[in-house]
C-alpha atoms as a PDB file:
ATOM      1  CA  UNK A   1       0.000   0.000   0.000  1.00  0.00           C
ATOM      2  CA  UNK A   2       1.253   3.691  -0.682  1.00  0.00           C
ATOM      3  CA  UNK A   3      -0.848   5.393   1.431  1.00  0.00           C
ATOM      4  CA  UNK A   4       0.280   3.433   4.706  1.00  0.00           C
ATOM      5  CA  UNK A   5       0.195   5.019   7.820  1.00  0.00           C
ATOM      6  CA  UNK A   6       3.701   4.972   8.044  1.00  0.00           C
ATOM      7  CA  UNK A   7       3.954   6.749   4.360  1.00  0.00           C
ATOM      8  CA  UNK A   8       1.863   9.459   5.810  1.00  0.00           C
ATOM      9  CA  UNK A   9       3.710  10.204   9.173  1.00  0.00           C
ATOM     10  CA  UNK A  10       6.884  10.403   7.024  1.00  0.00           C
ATOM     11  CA  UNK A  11       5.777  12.656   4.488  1.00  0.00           C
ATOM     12  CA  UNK A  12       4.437  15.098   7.489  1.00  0.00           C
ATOM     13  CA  UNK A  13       7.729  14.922   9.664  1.00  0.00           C
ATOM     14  CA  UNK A  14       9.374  15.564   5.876  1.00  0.00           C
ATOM     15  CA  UNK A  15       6.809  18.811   5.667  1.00  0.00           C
ATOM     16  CA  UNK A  16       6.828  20.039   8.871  1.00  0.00           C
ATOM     17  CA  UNK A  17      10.758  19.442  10.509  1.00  0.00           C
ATOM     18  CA  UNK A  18       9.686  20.883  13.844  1.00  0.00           C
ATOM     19  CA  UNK A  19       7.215  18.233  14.623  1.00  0.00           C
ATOM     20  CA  UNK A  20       9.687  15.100  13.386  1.00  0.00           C
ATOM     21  CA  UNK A  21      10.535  14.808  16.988  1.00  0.00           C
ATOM     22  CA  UNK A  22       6.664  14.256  18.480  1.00  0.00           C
ATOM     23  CA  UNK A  23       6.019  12.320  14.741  1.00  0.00           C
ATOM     24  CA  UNK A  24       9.284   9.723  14.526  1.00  0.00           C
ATOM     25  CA  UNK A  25       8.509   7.326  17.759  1.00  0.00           C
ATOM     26  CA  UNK A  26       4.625   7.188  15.562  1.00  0.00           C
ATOM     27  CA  UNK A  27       6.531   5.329  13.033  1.00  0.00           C
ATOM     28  CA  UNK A  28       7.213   2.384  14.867  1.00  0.00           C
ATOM     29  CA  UNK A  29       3.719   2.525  16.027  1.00  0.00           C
ATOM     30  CA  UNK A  30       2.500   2.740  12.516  1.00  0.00           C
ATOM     31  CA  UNK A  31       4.730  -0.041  11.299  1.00  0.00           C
ATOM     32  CA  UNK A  32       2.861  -2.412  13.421  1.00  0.00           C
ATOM     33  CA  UNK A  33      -0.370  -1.215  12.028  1.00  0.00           C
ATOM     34  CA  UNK A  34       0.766  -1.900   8.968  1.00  0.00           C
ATOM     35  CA  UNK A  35       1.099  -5.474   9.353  1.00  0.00           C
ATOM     36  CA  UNK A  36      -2.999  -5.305  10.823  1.00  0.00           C
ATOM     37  CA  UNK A  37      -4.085  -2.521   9.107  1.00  0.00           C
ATOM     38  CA  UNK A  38      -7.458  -3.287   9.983  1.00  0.00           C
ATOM     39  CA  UNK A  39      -7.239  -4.141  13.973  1.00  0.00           C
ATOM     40  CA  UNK A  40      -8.257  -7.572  13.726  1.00  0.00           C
ATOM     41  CA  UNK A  41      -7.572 -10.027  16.225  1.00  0.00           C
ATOM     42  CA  UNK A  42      -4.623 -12.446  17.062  1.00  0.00           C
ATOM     43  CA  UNK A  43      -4.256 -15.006  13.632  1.00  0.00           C
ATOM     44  CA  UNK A  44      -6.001 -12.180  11.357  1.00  0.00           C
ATOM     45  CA  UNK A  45      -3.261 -13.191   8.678  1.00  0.00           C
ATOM     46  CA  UNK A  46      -6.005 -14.774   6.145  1.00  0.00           C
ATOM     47  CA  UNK A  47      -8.759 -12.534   7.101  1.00  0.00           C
ATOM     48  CA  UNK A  48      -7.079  -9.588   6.319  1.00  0.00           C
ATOM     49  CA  UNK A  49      -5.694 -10.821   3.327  1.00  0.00           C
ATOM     50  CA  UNK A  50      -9.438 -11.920   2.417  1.00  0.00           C
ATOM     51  CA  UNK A  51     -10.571  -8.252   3.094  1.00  0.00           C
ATOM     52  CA  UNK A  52      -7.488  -6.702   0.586  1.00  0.00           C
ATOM     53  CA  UNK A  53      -8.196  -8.627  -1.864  1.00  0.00           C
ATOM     54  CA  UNK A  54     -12.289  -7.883  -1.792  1.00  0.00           C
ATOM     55  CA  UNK A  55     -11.285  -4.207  -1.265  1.00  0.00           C
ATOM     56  CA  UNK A  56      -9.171  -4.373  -4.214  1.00  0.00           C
ATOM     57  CA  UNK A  57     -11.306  -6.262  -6.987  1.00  0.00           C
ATOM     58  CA  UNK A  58     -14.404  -4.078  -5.584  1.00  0.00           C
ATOM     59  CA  UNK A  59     -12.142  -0.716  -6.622  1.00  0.00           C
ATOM     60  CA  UNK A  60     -11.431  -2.282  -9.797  1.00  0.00           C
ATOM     61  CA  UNK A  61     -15.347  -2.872 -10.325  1.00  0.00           C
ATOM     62  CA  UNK A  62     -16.192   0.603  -9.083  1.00  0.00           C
ATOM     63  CA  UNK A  63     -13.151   2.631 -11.249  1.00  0.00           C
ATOM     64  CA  UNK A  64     -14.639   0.607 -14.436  1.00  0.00           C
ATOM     65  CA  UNK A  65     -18.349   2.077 -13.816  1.00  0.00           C
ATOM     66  CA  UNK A  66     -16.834   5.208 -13.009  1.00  0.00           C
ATOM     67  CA  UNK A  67     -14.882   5.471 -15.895  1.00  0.00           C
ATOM     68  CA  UNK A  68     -17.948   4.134 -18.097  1.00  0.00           C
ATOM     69  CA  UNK A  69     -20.296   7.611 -16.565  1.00  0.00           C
ATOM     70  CA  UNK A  70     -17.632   9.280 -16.916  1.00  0.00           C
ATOM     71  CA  UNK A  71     -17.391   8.427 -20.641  1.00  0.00           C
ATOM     72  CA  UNK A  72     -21.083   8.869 -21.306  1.00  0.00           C
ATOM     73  CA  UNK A  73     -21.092  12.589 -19.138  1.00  0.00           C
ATOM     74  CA  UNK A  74     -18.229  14.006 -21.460  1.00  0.00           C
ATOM     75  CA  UNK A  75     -20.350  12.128 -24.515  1.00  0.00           C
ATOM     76  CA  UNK A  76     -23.422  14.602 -23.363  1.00  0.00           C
ATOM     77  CA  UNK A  77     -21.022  17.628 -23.170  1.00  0.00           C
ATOM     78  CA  UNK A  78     -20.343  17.232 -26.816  1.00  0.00           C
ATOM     79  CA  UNK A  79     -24.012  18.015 -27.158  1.00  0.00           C
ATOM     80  CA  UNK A  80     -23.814  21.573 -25.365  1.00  0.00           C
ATOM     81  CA  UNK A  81     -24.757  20.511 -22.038  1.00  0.00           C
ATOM     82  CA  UNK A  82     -22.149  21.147 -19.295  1.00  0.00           C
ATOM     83  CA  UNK A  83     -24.261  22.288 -15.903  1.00  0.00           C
ATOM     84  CA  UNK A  84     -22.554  21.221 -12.904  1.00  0.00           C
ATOM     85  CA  UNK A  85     -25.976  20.588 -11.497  1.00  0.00           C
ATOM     86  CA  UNK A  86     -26.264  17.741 -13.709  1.00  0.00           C
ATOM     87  CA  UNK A  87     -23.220  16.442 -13.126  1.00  0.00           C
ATOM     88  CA  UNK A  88     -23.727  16.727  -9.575  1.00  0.00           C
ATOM     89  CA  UNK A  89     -27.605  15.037  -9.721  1.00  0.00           C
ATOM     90  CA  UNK A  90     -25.622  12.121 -11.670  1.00  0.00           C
ATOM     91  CA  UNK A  91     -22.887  11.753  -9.060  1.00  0.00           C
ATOM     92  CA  UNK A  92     -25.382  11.866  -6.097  1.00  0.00           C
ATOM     93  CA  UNK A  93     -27.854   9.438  -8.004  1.00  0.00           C
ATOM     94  CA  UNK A  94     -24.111   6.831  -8.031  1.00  0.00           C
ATOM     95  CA  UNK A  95     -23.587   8.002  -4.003  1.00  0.00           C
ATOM     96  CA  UNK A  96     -27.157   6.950  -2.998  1.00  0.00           C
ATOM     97  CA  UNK A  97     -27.499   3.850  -5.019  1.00  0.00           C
ATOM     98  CA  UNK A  98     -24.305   2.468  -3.556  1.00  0.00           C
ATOM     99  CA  UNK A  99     -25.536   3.290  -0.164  1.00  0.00           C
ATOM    100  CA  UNK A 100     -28.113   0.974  -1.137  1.00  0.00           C
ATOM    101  CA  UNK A 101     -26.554  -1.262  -2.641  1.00  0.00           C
ATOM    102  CA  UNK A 102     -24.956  -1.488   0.394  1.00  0.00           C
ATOM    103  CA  UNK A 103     -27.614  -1.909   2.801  1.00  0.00           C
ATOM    104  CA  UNK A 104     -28.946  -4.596   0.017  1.00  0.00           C
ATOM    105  CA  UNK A 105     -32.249  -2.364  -1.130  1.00  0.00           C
ATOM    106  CA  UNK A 106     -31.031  -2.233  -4.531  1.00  0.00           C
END
């Protein structure tokens, strides 16, 4: 992961040199989160593993439908229409029906 915990705290005590000594003894801290990024229990090795791997092939899903509106938003453009309200109805009509889809009221 790039955007580990331990990523983060080193690109702020990089930013901000007065804080490296408060942010440094975080690192070791964040290097064990890193190996449970999720706070599972004891033995979470598979489970968290598991949960990547979901996590990852449900992004890939999600980018591909997002890429797809996207297409089909820049298709309408083309036809003169370019209101931000529209293309903020369309991206709150995605938001609620994956909150849905979520809860399983799809």
């Amino acid at each position: 992961m790039a955007n580990t915990l331990r990523a983060k705290i080193i690109r702020l005590a990089h930013t901000n040199p007065e804080l490296r000594g408060d942010l440094l003894p975080l690192l070791k801290k964040a290097a064990e989160d890193d190996d449970n990024p999720y706070g599972l229990y004891e033995g979470h090795e598979q489970v968290t593993e598991r949960i990547a791997e979901e996590i990852a092939s449900t992004a890939v899903t999600v980018a591909s439908a997002y890429k797809s509106i996207e297409k089909l938003i820049a298709q309408n453009a083309k036809y003169g229409t370019t209101d931000s309200d529209a293309r903020d109805a369309i991206w709150s009509d995605w938001e609620d029906s994956m909150k849905k889809a979520i809860r399983g009221k799809t």
